[in-house]
Protein backbone atom coordinates (compact mmCIF):
# COMPACT_ATOMS: atom_id res chain seq x y z
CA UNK A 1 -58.41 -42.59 -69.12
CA UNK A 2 -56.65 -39.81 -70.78
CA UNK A 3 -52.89 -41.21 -71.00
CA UNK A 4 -51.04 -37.85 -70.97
CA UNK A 5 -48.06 -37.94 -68.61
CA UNK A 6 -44.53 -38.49 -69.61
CA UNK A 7 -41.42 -39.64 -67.81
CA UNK A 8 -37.44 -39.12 -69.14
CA UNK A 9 -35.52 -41.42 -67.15
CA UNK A 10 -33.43 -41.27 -64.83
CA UNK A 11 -35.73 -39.26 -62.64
CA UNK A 12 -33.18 -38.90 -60.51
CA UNK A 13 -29.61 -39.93 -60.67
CA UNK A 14 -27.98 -41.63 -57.67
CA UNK A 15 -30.73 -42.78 -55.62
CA UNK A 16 -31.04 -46.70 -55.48
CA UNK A 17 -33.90 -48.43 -53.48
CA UNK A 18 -36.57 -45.73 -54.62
CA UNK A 19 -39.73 -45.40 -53.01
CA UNK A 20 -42.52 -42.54 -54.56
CA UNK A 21 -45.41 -42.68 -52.57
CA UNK A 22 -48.29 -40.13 -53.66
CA UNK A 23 -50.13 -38.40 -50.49
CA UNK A 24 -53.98 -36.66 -50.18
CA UNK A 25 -52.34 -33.58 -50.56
CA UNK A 26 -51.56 -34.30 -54.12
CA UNK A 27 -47.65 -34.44 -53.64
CA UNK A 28 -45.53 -37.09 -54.25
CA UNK A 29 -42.33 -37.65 -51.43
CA UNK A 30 -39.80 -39.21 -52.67
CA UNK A 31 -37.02 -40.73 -50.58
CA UNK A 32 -34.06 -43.55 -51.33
CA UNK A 33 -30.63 -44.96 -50.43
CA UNK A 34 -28.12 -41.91 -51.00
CA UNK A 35 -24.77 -43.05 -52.01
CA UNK A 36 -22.89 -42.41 -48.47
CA UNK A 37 -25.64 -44.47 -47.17
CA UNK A 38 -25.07 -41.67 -43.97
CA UNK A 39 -28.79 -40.55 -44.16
CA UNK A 40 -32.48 -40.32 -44.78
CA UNK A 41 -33.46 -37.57 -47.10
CA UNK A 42 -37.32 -37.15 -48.19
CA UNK A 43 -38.35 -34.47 -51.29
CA UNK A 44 -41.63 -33.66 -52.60
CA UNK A 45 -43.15 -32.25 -55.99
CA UNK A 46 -46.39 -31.51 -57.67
CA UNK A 47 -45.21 -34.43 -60.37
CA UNK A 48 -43.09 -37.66 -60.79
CA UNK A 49 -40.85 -35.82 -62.72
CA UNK A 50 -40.60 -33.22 -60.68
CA UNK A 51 -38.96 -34.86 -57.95
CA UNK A 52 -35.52 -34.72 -60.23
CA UNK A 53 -35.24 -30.99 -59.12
CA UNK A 54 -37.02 -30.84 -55.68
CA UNK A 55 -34.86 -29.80 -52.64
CA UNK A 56 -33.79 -32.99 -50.51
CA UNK A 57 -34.78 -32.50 -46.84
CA UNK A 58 -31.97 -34.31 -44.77
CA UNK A 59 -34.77 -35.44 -41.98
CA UNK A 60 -32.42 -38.29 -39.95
CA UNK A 61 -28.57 -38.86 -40.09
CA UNK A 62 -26.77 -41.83 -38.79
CA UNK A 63 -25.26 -42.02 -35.36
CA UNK A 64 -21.20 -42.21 -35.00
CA UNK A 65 -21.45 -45.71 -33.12
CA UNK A 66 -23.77 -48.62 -32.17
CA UNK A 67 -26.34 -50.17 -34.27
CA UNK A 68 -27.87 -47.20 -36.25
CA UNK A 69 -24.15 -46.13 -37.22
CA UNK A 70 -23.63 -47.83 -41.09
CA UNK A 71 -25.16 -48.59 -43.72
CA UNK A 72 -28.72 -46.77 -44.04
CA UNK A 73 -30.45 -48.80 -46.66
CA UNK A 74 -33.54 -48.47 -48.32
CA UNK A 75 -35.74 -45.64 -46.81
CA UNK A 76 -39.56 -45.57 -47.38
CA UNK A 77 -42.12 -43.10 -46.60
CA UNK A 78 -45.60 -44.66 -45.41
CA UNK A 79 -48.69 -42.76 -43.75
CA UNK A 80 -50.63 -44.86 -41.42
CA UNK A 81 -53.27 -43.49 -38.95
CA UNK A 82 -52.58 -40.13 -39.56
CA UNK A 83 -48.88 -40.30 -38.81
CA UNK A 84 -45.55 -40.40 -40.91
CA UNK A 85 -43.45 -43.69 -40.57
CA UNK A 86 -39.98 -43.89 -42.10
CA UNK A 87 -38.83 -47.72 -42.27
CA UNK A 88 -35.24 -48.33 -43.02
CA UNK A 89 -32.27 -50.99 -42.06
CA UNK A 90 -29.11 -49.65 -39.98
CA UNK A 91 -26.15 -52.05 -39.17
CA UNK A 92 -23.41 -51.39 -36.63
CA UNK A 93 -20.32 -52.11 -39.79
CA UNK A 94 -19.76 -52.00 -42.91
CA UNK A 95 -17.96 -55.29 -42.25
CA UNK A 96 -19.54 -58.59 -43.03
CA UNK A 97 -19.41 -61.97 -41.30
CA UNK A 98 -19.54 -64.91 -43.84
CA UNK A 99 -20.69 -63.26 -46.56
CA UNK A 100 -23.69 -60.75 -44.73
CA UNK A 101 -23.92 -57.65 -43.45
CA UNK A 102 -25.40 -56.88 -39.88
CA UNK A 103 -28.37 -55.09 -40.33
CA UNK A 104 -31.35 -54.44 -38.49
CA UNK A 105 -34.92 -52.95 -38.92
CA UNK A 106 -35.72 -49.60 -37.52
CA UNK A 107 -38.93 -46.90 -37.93
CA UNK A 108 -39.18 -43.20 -37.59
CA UNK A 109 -42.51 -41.47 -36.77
CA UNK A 110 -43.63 -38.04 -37.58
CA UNK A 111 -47.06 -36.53 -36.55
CA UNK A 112 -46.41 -33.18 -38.76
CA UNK A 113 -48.77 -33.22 -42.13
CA UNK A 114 -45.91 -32.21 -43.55
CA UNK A 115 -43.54 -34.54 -43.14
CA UNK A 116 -40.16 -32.86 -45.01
CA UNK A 117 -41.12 -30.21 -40.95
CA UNK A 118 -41.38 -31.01 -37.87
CA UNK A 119 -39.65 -33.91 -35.63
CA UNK A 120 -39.11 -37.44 -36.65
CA UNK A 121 -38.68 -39.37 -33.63
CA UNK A 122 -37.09 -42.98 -33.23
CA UNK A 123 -39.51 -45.59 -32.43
CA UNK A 124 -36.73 -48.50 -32.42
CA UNK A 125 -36.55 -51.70 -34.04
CA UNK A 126 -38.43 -53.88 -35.10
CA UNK A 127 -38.04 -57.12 -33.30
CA UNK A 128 -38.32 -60.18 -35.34
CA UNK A 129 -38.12 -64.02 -34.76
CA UNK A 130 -34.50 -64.20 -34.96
CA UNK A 131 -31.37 -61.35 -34.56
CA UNK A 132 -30.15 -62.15 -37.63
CA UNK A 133 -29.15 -59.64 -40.78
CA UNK A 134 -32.81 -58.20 -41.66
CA UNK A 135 -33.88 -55.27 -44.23
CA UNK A 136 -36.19 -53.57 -47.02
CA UNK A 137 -39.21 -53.55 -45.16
CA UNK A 138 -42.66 -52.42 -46.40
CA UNK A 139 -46.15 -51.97 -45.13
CA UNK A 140 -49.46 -52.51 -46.44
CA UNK A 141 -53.26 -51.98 -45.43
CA UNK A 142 -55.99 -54.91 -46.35
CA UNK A 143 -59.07 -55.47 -44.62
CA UNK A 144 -58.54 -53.28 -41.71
CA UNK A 145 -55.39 -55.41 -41.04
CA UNK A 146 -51.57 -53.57 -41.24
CA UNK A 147 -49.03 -56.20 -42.67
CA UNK A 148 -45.51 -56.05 -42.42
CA UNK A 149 -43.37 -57.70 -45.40
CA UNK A 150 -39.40 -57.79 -44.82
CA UNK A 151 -36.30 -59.64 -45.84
CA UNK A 152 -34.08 -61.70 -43.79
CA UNK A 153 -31.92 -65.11 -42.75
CA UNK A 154 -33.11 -67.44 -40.76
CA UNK A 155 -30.46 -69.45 -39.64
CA UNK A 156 -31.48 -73.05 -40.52
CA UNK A 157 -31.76 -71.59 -44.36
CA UNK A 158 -28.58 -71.43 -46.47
CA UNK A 159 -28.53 -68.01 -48.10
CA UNK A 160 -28.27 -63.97 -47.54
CA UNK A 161 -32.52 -63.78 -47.27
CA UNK A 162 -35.74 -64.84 -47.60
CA UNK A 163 -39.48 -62.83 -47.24
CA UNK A 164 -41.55 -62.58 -45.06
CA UNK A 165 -44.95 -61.31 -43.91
CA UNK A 166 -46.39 -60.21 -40.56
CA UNK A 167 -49.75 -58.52 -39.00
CA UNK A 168 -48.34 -55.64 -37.01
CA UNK A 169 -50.62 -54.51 -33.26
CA UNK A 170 -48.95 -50.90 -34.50
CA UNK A 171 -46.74 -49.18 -36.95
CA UNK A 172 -43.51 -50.52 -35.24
CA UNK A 173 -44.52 -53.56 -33.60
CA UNK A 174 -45.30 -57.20 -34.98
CA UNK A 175 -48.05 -59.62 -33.54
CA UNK A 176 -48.62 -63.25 -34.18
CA UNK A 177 -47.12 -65.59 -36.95
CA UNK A 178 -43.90 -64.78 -38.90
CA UNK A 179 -44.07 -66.49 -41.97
CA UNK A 180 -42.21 -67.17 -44.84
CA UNK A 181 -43.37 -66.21 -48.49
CA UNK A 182 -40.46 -67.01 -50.96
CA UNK A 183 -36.93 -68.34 -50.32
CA UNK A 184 -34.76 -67.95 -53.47
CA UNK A 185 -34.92 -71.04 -55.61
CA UNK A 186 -34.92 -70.35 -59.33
CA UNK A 187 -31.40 -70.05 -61.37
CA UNK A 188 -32.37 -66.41 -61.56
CA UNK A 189 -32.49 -65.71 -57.95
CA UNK A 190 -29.30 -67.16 -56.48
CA UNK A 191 -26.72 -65.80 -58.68
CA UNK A 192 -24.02 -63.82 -56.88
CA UNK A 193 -26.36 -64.50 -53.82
CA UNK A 194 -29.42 -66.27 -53.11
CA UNK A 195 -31.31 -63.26 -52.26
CA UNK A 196 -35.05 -62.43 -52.03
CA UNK A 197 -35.43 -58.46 -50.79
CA UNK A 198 -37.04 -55.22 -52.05
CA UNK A 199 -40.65 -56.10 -51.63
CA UNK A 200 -43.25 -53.98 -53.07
CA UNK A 201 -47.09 -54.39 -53.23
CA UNK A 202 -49.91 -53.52 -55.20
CA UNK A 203 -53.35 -53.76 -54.63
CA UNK A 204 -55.13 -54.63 -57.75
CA UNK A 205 -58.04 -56.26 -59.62
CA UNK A 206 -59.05 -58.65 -56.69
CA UNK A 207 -55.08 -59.69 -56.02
CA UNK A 208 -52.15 -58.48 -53.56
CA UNK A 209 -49.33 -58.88 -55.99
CA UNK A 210 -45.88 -58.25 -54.17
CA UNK A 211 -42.90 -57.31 -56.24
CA UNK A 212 -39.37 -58.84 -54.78
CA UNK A 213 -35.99 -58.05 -56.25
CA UNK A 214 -33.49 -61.51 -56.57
CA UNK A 215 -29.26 -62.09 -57.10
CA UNK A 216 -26.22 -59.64 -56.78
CA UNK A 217 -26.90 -55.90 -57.10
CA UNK A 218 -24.89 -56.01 -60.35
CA UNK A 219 -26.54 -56.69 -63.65
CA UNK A 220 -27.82 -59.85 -62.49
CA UNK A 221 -30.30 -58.09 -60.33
CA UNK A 222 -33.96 -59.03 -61.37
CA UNK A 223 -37.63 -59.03 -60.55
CA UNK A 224 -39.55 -61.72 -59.12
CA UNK A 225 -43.83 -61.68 -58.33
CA UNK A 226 -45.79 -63.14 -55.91
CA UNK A 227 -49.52 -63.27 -56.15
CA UNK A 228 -52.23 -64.00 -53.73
CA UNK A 229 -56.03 -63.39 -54.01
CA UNK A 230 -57.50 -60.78 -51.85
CA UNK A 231 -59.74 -62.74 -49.89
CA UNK A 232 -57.03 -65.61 -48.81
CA UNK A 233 -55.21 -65.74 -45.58
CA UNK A 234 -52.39 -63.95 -46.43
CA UNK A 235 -50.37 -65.59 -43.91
CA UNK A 236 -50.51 -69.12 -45.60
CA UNK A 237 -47.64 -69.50 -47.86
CA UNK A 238 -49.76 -71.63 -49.66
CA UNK A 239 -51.86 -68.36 -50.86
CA UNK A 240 -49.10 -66.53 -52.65
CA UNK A 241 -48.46 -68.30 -55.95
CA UNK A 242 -44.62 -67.24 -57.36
CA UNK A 243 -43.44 -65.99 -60.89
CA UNK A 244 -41.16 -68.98 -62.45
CA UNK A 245 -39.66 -66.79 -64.36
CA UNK A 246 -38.25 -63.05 -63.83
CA UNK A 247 -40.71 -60.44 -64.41
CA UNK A 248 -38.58 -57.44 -65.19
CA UNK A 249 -34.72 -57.87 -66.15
CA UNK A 250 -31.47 -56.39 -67.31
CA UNK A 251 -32.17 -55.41 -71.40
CA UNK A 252 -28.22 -54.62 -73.22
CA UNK A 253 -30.97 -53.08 -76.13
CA UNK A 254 -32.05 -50.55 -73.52
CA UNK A 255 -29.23 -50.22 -72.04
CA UNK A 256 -30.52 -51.03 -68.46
CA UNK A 257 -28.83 -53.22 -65.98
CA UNK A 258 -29.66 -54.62 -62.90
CA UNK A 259 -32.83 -52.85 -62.58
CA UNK A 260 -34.90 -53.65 -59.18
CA UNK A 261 -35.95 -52.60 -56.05
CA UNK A 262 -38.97 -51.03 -57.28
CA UNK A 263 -42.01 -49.34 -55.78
CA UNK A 264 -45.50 -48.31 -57.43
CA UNK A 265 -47.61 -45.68 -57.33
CA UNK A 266 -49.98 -43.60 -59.67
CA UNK A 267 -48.96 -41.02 -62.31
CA UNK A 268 -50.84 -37.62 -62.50
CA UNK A 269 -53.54 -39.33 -64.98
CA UNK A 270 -54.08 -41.81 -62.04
CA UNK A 271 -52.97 -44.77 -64.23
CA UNK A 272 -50.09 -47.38 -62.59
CA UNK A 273 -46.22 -47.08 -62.82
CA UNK A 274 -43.43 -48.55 -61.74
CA UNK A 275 -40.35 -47.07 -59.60
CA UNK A 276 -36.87 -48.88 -59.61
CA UNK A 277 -33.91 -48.04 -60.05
CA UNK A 278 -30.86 -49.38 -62.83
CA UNK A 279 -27.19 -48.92 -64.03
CA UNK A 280 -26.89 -47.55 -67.33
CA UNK A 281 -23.62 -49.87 -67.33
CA UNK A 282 -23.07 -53.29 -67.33
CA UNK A 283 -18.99 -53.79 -66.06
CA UNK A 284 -18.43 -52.35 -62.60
CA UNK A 285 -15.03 -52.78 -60.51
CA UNK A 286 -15.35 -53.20 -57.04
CA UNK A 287 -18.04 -54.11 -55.04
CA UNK A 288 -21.22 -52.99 -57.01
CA UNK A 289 -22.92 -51.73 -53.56
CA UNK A 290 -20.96 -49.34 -53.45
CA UNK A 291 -21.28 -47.75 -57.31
CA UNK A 292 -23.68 -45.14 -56.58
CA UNK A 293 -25.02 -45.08 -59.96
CA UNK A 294 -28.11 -46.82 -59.24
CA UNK A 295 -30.87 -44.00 -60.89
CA UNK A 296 -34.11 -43.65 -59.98
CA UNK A 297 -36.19 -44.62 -62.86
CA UNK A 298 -40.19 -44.50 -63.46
CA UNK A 299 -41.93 -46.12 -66.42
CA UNK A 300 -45.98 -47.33 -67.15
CA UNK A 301 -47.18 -50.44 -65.60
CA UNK A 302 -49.29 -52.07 -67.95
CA UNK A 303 -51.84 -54.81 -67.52
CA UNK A 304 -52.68 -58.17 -69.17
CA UNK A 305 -56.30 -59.49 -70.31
CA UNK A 306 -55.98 -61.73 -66.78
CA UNK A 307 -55.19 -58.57 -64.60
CA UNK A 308 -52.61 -59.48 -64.24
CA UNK A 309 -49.06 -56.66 -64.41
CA UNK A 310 -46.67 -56.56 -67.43
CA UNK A 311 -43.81 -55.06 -66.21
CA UNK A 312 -42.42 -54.57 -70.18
CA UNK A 313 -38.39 -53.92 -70.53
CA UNK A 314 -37.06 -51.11 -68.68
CA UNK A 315 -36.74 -48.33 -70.97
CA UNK A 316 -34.03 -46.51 -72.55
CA UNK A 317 -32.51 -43.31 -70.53
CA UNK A 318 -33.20 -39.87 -71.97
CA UNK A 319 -36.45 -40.74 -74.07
CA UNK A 320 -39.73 -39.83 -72.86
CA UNK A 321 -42.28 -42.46 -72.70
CA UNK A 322 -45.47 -41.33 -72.36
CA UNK A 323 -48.12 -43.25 -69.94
């Protein structure tokens, strides 16, 4: 494969949670948590790094009250049976009850092939188990079957959230078991918080890997991996086997801290990369969710011998690293 493409990171500055999702029509859309966390916004380029200087499209805003009216977290773009689907959490406050925020799960739908036009239209929330704080949903397609992977409490489990995986009967509607994938349980996944969120999966060499982000959203923010084969029930916690160790961490050599909440998708050459975002800064004052220098940064995925990913370091900011 003819390794020609090259990133400069950040991509693009201010935009935590990033999600790049390349379409049929050869674009990539783009869309992430903006710093007022007020809105959605989705922009699309011919390349990755195009995306730094596309026009944002301001496609949903929050409401003034009620339980789409704080917080929008953690946008992403999916196309499923020929239809746009935003999935995003909402809460009703920014306040927090002991220690958590109140958020819920909600999906937009667009039928337009372009989705920065036409109407995106609420289709509600999605109705777990329990109504308990719940976010970072994605979707995923295997075997004919659309899966639903999401963070949240459960109330019997001490902790801010745990993930979970679903069959859904349709875009914005669960079926069957609920079941839980990884609680957080490692040193490296309960400091600040014992949090398990961001999930992220990828489809390769016979395995559903899912990427999961762990700790405070400071520089103690890391990567976790499950793995699971491709032809086991993927609703058996028993099939996903989990990283002991982080796969992708703060580096003080790169200058990179906290990086997480990733996403993959495929660089011009069609060869694998990785979308998360990081502080260029370690010391923050205040609470860090709400320093909005997050950046959007893309780097190569590369793979071992046992196909399995190697996530590397996260790279320094304002070098380009070719793929």
């Amino acid at each position: 494969m003819n390794q020609t493409v090259s990133f400069n990171n950040p991509v693009i500055e201010q935009r935590a949670d990033p999600w790049i999702y390349k379409h049929s029509d050869g674009y990539y859309y783009f869309t992430g948590s903006v710093p007022e966390y007020d809105r959605i916004e989705v922009r699309r380029a011919r390349t990755i790094q195009g995306l730094n200087t596309a026009e944002p499209v301001a496609v949903w805003h929050k409401y003034e009250t009620g339980p789409l009216s704080a917080n929008i977290w953690a946008p992403e773009i999916h196309y499923i049976n020929d239809k746009w689907y935003i999935y995003f959490a909402a809460a009703r406050t920014t306040e927090t009850k002991e220690g958590l925020f109140d958020h819920r799960m909600f999906v937009l739908e667009n039928d337009s092939a372009n989705p920065l036009e036409g109407e995106w239209v609420e289709k509600g929330q999605i109705k777990t188990r329990w109504e308990t704080f719940a976010l970072d949903a994605t979707t995923f397609q295997h075997n004919g079957v659309l899966y639903y992977v999401w963070a949240q409490k459960d109330p019997d489990i001490v902790g801010n959230s745990n993930l979970y995986i679903s069959e859904m009967s349709n875009p914005w509607t669960l079926r069957g078991e609920q079941v839980m994938i990884s609680t957080p349980e490692y040193d490296w996944e309960v400091i600040g918080f014992k949090v398990n969120e961001g999930a992220a999966v990828l489809k390769r060499n016979g395995r559903i890997f899912i990427s999961y982000s762990a700790s405070a959203t400071d520089h103690n923010y890391c990567m976790g991996l499950l793995t699971a084969d491709e032809n086991a029930n993927l609703l058996d916690p028993k099939s996903w086997a989990k990283s002991p160790a982080p796969v992708f961490c703060t580096n003080e050599e790169t200058g990179q801290f906290g990086p997480g909440h990733n996403s993959f998708t495929v660089a011009e050459d069609g060869s694998d990369v990785i979308v998360y975002h990081a502080r260029n800064y370690k010391e923050i004052t205040g609470d860090p969710l709400y320093d909005p220098n997050r950046h959007t940064r893309v780097q190569p995925l590369n793979w071992n011998e046992d196909g399995t990913p190697n996530f590397g370091i996260p790279v320094p900011d304002g070098v380009s690293v070719n793929n």
